[in-house]
C-alpha atoms as a PDB file:
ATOM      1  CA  UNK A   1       6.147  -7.288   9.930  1.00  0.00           C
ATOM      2  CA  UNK A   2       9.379  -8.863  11.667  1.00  0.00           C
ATOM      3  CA  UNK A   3      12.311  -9.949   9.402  1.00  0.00           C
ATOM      4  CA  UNK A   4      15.539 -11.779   9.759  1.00  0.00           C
ATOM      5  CA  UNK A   5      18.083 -10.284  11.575  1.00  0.00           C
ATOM      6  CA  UNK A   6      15.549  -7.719  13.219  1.00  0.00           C
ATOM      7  CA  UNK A   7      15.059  -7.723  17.125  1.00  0.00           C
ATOM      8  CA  UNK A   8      11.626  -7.521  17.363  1.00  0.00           C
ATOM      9  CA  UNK A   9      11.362  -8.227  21.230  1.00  0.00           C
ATOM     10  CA  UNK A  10      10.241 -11.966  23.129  1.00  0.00           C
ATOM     11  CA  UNK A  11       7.626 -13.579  21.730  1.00  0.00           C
ATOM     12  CA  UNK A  12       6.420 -16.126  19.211  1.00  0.00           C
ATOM     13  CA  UNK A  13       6.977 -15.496  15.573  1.00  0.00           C
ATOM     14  CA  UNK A  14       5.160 -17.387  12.520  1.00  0.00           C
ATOM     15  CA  UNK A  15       6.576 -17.545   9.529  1.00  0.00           C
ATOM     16  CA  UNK A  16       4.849 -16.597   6.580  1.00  0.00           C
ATOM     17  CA  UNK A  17       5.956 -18.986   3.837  1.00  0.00           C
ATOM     18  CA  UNK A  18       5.248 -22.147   5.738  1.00  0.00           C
ATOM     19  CA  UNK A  19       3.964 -21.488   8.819  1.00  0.00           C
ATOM     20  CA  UNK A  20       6.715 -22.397  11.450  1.00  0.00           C
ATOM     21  CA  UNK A  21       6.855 -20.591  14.855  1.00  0.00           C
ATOM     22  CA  UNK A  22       9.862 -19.553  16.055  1.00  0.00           C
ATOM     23  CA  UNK A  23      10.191 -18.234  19.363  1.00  0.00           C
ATOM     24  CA  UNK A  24      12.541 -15.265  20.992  1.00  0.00           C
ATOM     25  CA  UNK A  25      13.289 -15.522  24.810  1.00  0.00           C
ATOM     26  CA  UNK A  26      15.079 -12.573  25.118  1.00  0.00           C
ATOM     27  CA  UNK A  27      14.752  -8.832  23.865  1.00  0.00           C
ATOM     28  CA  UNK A  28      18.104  -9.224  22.654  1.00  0.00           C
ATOM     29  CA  UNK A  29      17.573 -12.019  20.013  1.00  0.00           C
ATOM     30  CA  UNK A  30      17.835 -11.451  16.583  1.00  0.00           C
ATOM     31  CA  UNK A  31      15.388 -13.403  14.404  1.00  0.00           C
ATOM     32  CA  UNK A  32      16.753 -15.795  12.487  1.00  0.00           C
ATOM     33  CA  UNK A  33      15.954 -16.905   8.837  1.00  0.00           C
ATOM     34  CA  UNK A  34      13.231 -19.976   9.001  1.00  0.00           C
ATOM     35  CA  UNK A  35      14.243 -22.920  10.454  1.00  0.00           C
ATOM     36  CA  UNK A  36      11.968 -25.174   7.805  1.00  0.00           C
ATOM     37  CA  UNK A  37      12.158 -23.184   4.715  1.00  0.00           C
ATOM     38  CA  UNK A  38      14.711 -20.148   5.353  1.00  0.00           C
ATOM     39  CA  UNK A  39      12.021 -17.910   4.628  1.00  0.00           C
ATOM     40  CA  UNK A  40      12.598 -13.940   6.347  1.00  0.00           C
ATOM     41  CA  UNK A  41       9.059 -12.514   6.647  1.00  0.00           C
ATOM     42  CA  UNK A  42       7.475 -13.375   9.914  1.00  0.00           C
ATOM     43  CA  UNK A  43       3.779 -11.941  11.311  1.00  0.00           C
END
């Protein structure tokens, strides 16, 4: 499972305390900590 400051590669990220998507357009992004709660685990 994807975490915050990971670079898990393009694609659309959910995370799994609240449910907000986060999307990486590049394979050089580093996830960021939820937008909506600041939560780190993402599926």
């Amino acid at each position: 499972m994807p975490t915050t400051g990971e670079k898990p590669g393009k694609g659309t990220y959910i995370c799994k305390s609240c449910g907000q998507s986060v999307t990486l357009d590049d394979h050089t992004d580093t996830l960021p900590p939820c937008p909506k709660c600041n939560g780190t685990e993402y599926r």
